[in-house]
N, C-alpha and C. Protein backbone atom coordinates (compact mmCIF):
# COMPACT_ATOMS: atom_id res chain seq x y z
N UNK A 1 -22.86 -55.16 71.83
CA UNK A 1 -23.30 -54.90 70.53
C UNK A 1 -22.62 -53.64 70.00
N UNK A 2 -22.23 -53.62 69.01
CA UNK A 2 -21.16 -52.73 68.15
C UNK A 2 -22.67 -51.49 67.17
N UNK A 3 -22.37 -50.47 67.25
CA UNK A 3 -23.33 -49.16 66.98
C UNK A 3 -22.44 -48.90 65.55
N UNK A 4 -23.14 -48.78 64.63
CA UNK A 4 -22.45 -47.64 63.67
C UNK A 4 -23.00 -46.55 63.84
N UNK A 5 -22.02 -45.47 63.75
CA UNK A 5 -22.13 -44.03 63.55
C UNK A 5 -21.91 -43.40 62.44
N UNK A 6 -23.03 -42.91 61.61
CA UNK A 6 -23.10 -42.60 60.72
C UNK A 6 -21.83 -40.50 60.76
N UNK A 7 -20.81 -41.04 59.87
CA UNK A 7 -19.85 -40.24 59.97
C UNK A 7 -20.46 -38.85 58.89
N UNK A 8 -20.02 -37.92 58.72
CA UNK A 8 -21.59 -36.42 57.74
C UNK A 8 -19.53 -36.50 57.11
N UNK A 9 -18.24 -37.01 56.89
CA UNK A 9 -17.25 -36.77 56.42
C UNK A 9 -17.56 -37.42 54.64
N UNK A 10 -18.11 -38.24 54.40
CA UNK A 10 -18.07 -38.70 53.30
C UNK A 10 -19.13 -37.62 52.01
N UNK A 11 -20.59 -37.47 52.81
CA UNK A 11 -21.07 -36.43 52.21
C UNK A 11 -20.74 -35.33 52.49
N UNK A 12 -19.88 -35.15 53.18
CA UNK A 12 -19.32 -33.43 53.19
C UNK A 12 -18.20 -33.42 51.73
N UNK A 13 -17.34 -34.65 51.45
CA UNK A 13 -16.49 -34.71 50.68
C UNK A 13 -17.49 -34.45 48.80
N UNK A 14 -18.34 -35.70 49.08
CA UNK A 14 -19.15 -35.60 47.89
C UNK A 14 -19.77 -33.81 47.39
N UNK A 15 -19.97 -33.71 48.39
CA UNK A 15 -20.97 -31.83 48.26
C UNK A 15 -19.65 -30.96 47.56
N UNK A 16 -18.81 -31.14 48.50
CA UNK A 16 -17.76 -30.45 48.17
C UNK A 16 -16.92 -30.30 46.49
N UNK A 17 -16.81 -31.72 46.20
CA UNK A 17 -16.72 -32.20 44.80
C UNK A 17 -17.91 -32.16 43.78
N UNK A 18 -19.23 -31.68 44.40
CA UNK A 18 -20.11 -30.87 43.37
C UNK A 18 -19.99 -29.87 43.40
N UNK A 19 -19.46 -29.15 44.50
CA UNK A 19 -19.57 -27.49 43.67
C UNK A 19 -18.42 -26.93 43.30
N UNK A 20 -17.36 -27.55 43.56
CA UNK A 20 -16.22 -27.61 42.75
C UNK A 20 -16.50 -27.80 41.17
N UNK A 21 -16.92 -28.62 40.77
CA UNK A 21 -17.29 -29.40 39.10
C UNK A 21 -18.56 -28.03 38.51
N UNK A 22 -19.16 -27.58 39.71
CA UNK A 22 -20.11 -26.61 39.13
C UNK A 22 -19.88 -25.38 38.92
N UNK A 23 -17.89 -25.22 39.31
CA UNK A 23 -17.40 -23.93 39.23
C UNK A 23 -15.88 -23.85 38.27
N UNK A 24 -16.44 -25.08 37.28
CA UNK A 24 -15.95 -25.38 36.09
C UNK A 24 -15.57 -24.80 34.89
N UNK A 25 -14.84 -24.47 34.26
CA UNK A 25 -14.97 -24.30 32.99
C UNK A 25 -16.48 -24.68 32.29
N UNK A 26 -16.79 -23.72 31.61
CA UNK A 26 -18.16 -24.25 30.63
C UNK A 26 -17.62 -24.53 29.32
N UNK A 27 -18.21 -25.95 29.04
CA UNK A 27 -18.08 -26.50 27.50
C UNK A 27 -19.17 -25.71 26.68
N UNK A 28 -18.45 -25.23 25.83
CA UNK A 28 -19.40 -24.40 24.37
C UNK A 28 -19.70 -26.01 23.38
N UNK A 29 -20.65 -25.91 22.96
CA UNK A 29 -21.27 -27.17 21.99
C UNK A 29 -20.65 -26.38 20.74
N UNK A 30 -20.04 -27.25 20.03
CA UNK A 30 -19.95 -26.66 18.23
C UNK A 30 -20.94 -26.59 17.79
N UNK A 31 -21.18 -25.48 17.27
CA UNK A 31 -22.22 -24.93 16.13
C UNK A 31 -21.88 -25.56 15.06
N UNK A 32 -23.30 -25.95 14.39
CA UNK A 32 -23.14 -26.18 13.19
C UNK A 32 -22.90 -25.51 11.66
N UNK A 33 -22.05 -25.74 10.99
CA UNK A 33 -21.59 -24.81 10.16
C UNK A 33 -22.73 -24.23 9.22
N UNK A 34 -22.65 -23.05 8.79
CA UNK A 34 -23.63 -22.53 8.08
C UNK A 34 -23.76 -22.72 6.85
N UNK A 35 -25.07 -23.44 6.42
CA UNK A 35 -25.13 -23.43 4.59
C UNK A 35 -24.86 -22.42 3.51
N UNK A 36 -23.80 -22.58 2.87
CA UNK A 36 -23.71 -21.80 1.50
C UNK A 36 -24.24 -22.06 0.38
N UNK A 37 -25.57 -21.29 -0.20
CA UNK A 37 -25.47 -21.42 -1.29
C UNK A 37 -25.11 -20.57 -2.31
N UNK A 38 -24.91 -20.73 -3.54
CA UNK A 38 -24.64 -20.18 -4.30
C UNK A 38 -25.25 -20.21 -5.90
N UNK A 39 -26.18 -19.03 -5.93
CA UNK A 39 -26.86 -18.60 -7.18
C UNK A 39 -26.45 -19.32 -8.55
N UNK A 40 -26.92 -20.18 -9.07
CA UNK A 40 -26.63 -20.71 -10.24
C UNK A 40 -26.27 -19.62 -11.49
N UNK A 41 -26.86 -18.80 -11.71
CA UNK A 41 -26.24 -17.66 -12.41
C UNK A 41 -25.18 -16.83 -12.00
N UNK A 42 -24.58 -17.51 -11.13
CA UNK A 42 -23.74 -16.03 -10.66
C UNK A 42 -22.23 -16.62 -12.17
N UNK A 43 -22.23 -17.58 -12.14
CA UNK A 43 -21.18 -18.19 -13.18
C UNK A 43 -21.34 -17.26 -14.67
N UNK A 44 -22.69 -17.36 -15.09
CA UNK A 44 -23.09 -15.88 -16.31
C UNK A 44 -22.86 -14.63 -16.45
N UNK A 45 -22.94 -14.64 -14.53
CA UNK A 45 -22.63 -12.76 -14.75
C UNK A 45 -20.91 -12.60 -15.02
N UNK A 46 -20.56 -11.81 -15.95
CA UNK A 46 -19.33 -11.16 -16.35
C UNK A 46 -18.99 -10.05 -15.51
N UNK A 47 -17.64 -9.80 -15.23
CA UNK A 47 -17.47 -8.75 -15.01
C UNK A 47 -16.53 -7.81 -16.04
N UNK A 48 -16.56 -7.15 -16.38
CA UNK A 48 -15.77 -6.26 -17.55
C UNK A 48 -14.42 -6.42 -17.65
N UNK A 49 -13.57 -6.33 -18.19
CA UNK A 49 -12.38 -6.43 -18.04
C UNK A 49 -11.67 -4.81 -18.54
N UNK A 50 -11.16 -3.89 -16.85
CA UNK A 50 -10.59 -2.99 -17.15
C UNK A 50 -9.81 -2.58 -18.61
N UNK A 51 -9.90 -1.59 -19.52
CA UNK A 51 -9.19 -1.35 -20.14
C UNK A 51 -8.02 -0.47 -19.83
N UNK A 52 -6.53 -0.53 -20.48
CA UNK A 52 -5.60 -0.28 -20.23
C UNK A 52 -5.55 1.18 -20.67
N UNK A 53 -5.20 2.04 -19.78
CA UNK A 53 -4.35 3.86 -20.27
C UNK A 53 -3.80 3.54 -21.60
N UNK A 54 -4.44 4.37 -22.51
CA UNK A 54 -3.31 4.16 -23.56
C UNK A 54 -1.85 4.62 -23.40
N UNK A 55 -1.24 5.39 -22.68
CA UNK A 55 -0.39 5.86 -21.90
C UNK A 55 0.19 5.63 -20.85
N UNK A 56 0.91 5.27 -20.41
CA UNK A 56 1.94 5.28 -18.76
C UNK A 56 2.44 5.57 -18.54
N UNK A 57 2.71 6.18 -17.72
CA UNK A 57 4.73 6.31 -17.02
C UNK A 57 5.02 6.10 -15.53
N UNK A 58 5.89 5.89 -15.40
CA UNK A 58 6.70 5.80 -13.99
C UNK A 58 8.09 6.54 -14.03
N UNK A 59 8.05 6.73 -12.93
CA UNK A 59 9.38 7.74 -12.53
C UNK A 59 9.97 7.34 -11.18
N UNK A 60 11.43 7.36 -10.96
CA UNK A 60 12.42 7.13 -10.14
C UNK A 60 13.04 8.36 -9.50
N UNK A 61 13.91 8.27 -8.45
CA UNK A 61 14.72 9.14 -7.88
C UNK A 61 16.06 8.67 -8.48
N UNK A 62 17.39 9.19 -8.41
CA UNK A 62 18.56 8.36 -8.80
C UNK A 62 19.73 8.35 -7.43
N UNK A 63 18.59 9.10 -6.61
CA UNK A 63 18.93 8.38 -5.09
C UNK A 63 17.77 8.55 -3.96
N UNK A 64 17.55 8.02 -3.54
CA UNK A 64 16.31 7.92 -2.68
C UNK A 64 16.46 8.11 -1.52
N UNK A 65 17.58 8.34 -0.84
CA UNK A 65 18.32 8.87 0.64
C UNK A 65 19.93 9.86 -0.11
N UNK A 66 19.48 11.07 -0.68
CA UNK A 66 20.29 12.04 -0.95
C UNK A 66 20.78 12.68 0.67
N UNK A 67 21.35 13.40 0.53
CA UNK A 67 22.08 14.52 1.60
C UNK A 67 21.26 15.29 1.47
N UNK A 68 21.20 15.74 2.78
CA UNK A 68 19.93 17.40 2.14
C UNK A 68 20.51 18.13 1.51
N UNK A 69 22.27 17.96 1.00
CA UNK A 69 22.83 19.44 -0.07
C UNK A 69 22.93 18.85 -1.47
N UNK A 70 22.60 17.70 -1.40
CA UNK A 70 22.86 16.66 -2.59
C UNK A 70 22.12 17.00 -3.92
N UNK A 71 22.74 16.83 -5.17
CA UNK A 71 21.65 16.83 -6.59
C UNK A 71 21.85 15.45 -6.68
N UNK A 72 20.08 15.24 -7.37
CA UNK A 72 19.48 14.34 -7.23
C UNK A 72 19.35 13.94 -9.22
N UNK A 73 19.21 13.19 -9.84
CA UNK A 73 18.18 13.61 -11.11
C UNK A 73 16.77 12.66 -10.98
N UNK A 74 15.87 13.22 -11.24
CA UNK A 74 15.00 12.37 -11.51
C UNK A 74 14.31 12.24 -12.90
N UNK A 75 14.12 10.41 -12.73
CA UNK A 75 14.08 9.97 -14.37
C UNK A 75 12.31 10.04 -14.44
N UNK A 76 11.88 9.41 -15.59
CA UNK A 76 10.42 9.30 -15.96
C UNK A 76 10.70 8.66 -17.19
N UNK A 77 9.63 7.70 -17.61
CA UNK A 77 9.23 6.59 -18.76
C UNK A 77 8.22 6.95 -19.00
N UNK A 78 7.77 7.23 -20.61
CA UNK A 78 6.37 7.75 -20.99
C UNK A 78 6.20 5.96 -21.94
N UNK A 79 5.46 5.56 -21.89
CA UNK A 79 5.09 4.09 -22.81
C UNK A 79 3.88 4.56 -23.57
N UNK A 80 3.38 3.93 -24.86
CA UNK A 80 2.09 3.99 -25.06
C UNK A 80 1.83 2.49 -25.54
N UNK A 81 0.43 2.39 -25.59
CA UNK A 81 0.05 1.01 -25.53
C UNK A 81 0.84 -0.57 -25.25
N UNK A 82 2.13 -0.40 -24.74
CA UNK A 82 2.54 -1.50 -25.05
C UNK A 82 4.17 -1.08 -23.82
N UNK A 83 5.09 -1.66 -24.10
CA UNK A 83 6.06 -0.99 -23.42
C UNK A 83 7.21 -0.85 -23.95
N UNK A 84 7.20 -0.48 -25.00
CA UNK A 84 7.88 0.53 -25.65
C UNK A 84 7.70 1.72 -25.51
N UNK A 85 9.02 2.56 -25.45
CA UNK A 85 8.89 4.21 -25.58
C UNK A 85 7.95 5.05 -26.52
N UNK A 86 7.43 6.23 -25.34
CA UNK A 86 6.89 7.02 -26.60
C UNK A 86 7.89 8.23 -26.84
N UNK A 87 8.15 8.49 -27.99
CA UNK A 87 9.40 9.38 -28.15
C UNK A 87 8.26 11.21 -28.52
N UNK A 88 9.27 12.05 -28.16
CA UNK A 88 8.40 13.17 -28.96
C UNK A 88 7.56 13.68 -27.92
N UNK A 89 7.25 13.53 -26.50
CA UNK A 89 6.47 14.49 -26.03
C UNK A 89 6.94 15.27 -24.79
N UNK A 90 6.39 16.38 -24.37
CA UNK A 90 7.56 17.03 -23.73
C UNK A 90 6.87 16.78 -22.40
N UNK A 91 7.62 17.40 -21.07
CA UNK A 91 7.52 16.85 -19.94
C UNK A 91 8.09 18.06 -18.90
N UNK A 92 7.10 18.15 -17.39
CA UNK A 92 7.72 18.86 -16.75
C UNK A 92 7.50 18.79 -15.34
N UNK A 93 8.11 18.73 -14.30
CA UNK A 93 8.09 18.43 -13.37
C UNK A 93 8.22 19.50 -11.95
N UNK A 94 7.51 19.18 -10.88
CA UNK A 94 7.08 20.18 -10.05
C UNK A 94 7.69 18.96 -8.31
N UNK A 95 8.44 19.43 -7.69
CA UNK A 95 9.02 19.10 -6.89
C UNK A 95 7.75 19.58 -5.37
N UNK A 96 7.60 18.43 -5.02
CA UNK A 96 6.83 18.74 -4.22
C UNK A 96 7.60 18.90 -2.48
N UNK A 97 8.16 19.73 -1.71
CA UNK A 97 9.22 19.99 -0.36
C UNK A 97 8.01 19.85 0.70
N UNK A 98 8.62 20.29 1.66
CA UNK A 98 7.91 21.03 2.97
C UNK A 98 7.50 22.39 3.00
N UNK A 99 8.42 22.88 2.64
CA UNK A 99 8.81 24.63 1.99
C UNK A 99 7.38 24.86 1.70
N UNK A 100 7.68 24.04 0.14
CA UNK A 100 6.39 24.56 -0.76
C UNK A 100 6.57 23.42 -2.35
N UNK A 101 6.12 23.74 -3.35
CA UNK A 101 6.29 23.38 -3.96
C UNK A 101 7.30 23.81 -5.21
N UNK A 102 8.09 23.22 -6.43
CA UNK A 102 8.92 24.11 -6.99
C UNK A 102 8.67 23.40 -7.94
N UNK A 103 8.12 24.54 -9.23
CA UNK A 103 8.39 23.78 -10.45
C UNK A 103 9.44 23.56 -11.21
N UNK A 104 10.37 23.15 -11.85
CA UNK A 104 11.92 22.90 -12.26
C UNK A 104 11.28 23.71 -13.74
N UNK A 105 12.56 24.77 -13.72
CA UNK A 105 12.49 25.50 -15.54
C UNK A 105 12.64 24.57 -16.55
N UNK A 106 13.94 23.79 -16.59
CA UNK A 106 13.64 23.35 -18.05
C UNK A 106 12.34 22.11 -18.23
N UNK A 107 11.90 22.27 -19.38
CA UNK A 107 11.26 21.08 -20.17
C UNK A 107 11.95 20.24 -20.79
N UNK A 108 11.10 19.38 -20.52
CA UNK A 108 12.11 18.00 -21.53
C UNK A 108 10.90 17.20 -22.07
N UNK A 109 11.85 16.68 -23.60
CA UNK A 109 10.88 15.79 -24.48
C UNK A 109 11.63 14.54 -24.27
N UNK A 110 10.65 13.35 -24.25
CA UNK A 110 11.26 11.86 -24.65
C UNK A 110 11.52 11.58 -25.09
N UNK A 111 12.57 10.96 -25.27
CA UNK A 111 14.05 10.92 -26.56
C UNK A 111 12.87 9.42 -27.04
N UNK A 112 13.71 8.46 -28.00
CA UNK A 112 13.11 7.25 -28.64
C UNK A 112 12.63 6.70 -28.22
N UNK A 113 13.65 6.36 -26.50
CA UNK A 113 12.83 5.48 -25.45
C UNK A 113 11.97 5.87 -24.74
N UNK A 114 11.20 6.92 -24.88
CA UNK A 114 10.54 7.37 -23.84
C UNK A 114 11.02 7.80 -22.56
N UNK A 115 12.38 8.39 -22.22
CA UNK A 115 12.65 8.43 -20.95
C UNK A 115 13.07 10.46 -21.21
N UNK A 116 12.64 10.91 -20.22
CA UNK A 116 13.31 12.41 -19.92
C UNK A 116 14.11 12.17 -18.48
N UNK A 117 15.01 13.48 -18.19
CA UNK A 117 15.58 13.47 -16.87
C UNK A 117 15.94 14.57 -16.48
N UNK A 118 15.47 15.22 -15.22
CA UNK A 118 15.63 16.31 -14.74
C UNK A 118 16.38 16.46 -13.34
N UNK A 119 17.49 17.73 -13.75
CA UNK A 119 17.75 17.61 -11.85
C UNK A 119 17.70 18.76 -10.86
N UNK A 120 17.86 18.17 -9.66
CA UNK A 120 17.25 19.06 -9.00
C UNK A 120 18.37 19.18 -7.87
N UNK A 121 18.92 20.52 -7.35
CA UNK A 121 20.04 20.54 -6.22
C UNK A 121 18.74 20.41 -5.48
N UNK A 122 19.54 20.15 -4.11
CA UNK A 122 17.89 20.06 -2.63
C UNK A 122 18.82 21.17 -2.06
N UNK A 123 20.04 21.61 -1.65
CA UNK A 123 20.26 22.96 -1.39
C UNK A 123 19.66 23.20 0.14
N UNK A 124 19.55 22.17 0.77
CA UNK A 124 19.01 22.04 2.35
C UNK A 124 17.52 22.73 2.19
N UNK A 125 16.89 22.41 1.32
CA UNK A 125 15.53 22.73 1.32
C UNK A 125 14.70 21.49 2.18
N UNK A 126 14.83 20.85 1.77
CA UNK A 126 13.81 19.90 2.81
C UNK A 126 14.73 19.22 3.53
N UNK A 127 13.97 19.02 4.76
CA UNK A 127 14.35 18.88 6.33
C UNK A 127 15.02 17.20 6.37
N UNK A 128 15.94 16.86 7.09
CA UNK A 128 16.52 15.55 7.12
C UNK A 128 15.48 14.61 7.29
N UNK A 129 15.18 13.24 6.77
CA UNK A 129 14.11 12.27 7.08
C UNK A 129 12.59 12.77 6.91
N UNK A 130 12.37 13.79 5.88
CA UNK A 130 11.05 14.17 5.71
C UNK A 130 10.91 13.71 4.04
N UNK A 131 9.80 12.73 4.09
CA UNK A 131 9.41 12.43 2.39
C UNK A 131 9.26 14.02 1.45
N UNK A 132 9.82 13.54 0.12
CA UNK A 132 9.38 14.85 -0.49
C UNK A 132 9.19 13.94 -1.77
N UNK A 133 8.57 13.96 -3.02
CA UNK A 133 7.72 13.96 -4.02
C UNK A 133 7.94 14.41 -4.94
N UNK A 134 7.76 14.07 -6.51
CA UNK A 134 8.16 14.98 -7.60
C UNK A 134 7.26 14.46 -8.67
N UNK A 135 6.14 15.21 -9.34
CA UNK A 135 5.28 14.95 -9.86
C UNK A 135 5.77 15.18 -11.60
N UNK A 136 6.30 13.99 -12.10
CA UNK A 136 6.27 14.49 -13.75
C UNK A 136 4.80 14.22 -14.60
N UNK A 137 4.70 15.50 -15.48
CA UNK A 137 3.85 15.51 -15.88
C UNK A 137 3.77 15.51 -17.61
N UNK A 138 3.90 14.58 -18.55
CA UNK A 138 3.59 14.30 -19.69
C UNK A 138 2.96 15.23 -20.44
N UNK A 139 2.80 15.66 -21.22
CA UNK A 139 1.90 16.59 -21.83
C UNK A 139 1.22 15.42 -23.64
N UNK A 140 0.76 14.60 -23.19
CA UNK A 140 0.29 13.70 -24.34
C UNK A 140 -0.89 13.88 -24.91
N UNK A 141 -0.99 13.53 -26.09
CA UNK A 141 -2.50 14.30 -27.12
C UNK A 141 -3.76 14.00 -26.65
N UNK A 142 -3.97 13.12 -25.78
CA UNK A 142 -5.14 12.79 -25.21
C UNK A 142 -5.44 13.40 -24.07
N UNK A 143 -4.85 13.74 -23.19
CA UNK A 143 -4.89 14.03 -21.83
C UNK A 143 -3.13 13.81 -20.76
N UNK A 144 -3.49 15.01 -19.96
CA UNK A 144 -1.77 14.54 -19.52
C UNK A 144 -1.72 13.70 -18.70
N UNK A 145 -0.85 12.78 -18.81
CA UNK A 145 -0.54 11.81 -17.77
C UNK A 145 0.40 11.94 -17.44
N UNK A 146 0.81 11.77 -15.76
CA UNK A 146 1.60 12.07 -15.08
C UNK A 146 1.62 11.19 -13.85
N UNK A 147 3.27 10.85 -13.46
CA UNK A 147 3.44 9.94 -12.79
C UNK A 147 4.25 10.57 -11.52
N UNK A 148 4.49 10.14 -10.19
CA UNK A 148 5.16 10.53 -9.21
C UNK A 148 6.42 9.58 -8.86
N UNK A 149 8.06 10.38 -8.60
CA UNK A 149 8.64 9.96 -7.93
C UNK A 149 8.98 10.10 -6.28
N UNK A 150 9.87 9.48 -5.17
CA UNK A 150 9.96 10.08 -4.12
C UNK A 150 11.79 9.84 -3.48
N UNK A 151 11.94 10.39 -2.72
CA UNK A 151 13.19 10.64 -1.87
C UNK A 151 12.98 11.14 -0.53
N UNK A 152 14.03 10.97 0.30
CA UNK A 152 13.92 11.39 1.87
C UNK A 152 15.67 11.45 1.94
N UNK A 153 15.32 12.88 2.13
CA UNK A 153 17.60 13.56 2.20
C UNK A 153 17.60 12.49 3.36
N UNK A 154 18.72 12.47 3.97
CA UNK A 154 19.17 11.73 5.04
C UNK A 154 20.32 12.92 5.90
């Protein structure tokens, strides 16, 4: 008569392949997305619509990587309401270095187009690859407005 022997290899394999599967990656369930609502009045509420400077300007370098011994000029655009020049107002500008700051002597008024131009030697005043700044400042009947240009000698 023939005996089976119960072999412990098959449930050793099975055990083994559960705690393997139980040392799994964990699946995250998707969340369900969150309800938006949105206030039926919010469509009523306005928000203002900024009003414009009656005034602007912008200003340039006429090189923006000078030499540190290099003259530079820098321009400025005065506009009023619109963008056309404002002609007629005078203007002056303060060079902002490392040093310190330097205000430039002459003044200048805006010719028809609104543009003045001032220059400035750098005379190895500010240091190679350091930003420097030049603040023109408008002198207009309302309040001065004033715009900034920049450069870095090379």
């Amino acid at each position: 008569m023939k005996t089976n022997h119960f072999t412990p290899l098959p449930l050793l394999l099975y055990a083994i392949l559960f705690l393997l599967s139980a040392c799994g990656p964990i699946v995250n369930q998707i969340k369900p997305p969150q309800t938006l609502t949105v206030d039926q009045q919010f469509q009523q509420q306005s928000t203002p619509i900024p009003t414009l400077p009656p005034y602007r300007c912008g200003a340039w370098a006429s090189n923006n990587t000078p030499g540190a011994n290099s003259s530079i000029s820098i321009y400025a655009r005065l506009t009023k309401d619109s963008i056309s020049g404002f002609a007629g107002v005078t203007a002056q500008a303060v060079v902002h270095l490392k040093s310190g700051d330097i205000l430039l002597d002459e003044q200048q008024t805006s010719g028809t187009d609104g543009y003045v131009a001032f220059h400035l030697l750098l005379a190895g005043r500010q240091p190679r690859l350091v930003p420097a700044t030049v603040d023109i400042t408008f002198h207009t009947p309302a309040s001065p407005t004033t715009c900034t240009a920049f450069f870095t000698p090379q």
